[in-house]
Protein backbone atom coordinates (compact mmCIF):
# COMPACT_ATOMS: atom_id res chain seq x y z
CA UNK A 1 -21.22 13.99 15.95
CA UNK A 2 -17.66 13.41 15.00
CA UNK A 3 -15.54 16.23 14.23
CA UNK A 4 -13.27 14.42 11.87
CA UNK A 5 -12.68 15.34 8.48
CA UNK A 6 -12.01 13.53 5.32
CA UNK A 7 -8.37 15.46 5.58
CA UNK A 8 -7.86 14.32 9.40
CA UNK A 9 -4.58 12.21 9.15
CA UNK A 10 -5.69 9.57 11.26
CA UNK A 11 -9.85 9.56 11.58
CA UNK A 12 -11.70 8.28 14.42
CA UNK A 13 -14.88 7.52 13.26
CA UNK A 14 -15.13 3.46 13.14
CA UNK A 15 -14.02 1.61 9.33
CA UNK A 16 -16.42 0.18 7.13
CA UNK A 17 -16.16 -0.10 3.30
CA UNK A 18 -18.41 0.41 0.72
CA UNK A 19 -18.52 -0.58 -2.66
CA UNK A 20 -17.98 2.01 -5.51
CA UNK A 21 -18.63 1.31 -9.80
CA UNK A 22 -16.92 3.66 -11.88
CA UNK A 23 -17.12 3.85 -15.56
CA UNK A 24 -13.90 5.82 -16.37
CA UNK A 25 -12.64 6.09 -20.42
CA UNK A 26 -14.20 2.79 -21.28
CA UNK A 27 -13.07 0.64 -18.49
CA UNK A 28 -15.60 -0.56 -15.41
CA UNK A 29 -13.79 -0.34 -12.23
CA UNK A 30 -14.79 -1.82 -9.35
CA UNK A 31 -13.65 -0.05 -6.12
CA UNK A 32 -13.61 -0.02 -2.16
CA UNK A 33 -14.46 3.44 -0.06
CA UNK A 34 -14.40 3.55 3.52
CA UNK A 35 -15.91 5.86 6.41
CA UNK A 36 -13.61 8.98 7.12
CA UNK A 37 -12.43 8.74 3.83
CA UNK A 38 -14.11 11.73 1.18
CA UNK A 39 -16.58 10.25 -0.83
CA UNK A 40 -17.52 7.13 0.77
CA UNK A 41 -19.81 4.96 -1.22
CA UNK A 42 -19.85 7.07 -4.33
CA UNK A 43 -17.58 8.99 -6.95
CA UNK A 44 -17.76 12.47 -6.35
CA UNK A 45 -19.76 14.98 -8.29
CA UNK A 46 -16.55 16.96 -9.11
CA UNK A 47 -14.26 13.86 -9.74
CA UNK A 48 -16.88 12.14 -12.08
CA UNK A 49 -16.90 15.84 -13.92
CA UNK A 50 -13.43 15.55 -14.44
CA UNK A 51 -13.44 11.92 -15.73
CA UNK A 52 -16.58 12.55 -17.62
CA UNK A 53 -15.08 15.79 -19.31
CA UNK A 54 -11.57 14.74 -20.41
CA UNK A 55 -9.71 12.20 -22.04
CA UNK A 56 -7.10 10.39 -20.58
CA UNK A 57 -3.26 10.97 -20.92
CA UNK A 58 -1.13 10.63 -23.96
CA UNK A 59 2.75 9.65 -23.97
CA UNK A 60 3.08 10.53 -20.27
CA UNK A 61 4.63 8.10 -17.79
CA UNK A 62 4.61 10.15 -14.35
CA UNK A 63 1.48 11.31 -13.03
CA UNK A 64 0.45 12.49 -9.78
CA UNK A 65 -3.01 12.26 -7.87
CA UNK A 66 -3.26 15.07 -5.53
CA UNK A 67 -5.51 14.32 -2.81
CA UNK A 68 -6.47 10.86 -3.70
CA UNK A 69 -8.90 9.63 -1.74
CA UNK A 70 -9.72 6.05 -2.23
CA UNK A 71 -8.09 6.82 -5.39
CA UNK A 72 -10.22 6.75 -8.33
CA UNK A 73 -8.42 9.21 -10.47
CA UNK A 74 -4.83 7.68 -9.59
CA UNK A 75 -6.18 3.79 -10.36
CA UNK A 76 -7.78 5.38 -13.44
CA UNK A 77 -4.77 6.77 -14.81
CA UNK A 78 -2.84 3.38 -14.04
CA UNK A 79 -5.81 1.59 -15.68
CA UNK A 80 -5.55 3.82 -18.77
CA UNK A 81 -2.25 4.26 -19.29
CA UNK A 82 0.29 0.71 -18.83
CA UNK A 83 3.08 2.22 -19.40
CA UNK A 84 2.51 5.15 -16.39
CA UNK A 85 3.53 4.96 -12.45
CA UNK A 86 1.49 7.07 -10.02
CA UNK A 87 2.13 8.87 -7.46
CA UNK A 88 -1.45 8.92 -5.11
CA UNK A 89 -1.11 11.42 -2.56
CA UNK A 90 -3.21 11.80 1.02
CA UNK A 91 -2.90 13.23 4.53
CA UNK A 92 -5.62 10.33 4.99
CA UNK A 93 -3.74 6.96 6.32
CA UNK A 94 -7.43 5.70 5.14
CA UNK A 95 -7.30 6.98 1.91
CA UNK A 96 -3.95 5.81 1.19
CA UNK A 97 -4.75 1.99 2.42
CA UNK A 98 -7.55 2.13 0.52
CA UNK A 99 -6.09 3.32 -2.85
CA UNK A 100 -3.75 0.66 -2.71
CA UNK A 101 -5.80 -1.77 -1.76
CA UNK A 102 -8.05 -0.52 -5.26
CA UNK A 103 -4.50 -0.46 -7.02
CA UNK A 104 -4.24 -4.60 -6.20
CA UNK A 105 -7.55 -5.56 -6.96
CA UNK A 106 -7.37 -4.04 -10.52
CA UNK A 107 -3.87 -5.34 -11.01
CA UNK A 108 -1.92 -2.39 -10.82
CA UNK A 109 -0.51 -2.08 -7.50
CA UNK A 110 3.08 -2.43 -8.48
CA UNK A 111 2.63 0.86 -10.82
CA UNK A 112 0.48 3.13 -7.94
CA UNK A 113 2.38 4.24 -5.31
CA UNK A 114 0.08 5.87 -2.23
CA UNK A 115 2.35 8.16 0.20
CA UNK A 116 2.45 11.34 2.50
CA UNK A 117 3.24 14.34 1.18
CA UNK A 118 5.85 14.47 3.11
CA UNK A 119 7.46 11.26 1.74
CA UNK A 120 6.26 12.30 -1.93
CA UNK A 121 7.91 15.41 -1.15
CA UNK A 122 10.96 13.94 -0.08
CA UNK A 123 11.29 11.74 -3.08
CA UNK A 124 11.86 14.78 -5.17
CA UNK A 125 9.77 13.55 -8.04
CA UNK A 126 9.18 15.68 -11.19
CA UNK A 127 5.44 14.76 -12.93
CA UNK A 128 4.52 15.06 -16.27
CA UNK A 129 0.74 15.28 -15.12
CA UNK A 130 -0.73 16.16 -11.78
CA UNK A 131 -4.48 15.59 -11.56
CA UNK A 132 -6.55 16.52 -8.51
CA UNK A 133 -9.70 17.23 -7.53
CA UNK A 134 -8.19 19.83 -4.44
CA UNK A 135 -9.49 19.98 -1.02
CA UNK A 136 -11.00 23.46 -1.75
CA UNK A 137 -12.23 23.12 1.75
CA UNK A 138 -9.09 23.79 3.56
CA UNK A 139 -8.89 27.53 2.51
CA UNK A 140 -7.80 29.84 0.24
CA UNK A 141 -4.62 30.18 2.21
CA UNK A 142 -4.19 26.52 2.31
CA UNK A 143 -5.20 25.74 -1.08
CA UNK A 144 -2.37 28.61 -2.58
CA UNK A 145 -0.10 26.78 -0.61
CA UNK A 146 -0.95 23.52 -1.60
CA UNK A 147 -1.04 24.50 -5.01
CA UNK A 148 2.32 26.57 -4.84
CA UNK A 149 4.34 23.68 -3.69
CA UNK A 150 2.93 20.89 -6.04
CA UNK A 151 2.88 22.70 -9.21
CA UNK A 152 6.62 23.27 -9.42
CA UNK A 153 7.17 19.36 -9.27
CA UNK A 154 5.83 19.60 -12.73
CA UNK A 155 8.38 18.86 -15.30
CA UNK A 156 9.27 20.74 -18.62
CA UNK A 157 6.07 21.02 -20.46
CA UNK A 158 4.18 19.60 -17.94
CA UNK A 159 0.14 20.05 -16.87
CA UNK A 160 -1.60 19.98 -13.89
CA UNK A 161 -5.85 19.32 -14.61
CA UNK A 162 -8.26 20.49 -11.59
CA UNK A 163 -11.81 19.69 -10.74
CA UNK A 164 -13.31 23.22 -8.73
CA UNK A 165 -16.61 24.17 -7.52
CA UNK A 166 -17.73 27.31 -9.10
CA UNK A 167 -18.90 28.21 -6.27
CA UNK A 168 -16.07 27.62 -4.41
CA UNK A 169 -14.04 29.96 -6.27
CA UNK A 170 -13.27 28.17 -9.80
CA UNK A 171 -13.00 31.34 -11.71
CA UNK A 172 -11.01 33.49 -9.05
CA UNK A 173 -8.38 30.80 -8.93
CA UNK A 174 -8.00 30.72 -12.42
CA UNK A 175 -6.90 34.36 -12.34
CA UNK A 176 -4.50 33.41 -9.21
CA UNK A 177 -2.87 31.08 -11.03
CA UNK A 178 -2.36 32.99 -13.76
CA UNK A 179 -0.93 36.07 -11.73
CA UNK A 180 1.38 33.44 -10.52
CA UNK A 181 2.96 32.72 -13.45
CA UNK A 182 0.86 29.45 -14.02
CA UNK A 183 -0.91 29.93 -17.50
CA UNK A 184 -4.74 28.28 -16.59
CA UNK A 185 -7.43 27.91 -19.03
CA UNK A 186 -10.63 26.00 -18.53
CA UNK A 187 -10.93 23.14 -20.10
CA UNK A 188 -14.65 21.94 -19.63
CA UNK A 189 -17.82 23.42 -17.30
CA UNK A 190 -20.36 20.95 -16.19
CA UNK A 191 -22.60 20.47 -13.09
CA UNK A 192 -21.36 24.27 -11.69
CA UNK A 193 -17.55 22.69 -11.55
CA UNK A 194 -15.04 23.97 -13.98
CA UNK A 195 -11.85 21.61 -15.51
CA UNK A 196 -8.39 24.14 -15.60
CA UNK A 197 -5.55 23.30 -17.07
CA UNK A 198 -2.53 24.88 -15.89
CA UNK A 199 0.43 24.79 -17.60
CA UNK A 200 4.26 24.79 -16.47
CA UNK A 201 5.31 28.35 -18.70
């Protein structure tokens, strides 16, 4: 069995897509997955809680995906919001090809942009809006990290909205981020996943 992960940079396992319908905020989109990528074949149970349980944007125009995927929530946003660029970010060279690739087909490739983190980093962006449904998986060392380096990027009055697992430690994060100087309140609780907000104080 392969040992590759959905967060492996390059994965082994051999490519095939699969087809993905999303209903997000009143528009259908039609989307590509692929093996090694998270979620093939499906929107995730967390990711379709976040859609399902907020409403898009308002009078923001840059927005990042953290941990794309095959980036539903960063095509979403571009779909939603015509005036907005976003930034779709993945360790997955899968993940990235395949969020563009969903970014062209639904006509809004010039306004996604799918990078590294290292070259997202580099670019020394600010965002008015991070969403991400976090890889949780990685650790609670890794995930602080993660979080601890991306939130900053947030600009003056700026949110970041998460999809976590209750089980996975929804609530004890919450209290992190808080202790960290992040404000977080929960937006939404469905399907044992909770929706934070944080907030740049």
């Amino acid at each position: 069995m392969s040992e590759d992960h959905y967060f492996t940079a390059d994965p082994s396992v051999p490519f095939t897509r699969a087809p993905v319908r999303a209903s997000v905020w009143g528009h259908d989109l039609a989307l590509t997955s692929g093996s090694g990528v998270f979620a093939r074949g499906r929107v995730d149970v967390g990711t379709a809680v976040l859609l399902r349980e907020t409403e898009p944007p308002v009078g923001v125009r840059r927005l990042l995906d953290l941990g794309c995927g095959y980036g539903v929530l960063a095509v979403a946003l571009a779909v939603a919001l015509p005036e907005a660029r976003v930034r779709a970010v993945d360790v997955n060279e899968r993940a990235l090809a395949l969020t563009r690739e969903n970014a062209t087909a639904l006509g809004v490739g010039d306004r996604v942009a799918a990078s590294t983190p290292e070259a997202a980093l580099a670019d020394d962006e600010a965002y008015d809006e991070i969403w991400s449904n976090p890889p949780i998986r990685i650790g609670k060392e890794a995930l602080h990290a993660l979080l601890l380096t991306w939130l900053p990027r947030l600009a003056p009055g700026g949110r970041a909205v998460l999809v976590v697992g209750k089980n996975l430690g929804a609530d004890s994060l919450q209290r992190w981020l808080g202790e960290q100087g992040w404000p977080t309140t929960r937006l939404a609780s469905a399907k044992g996943f909770r929706v934070l907000e944080v907030r740049r104080a």
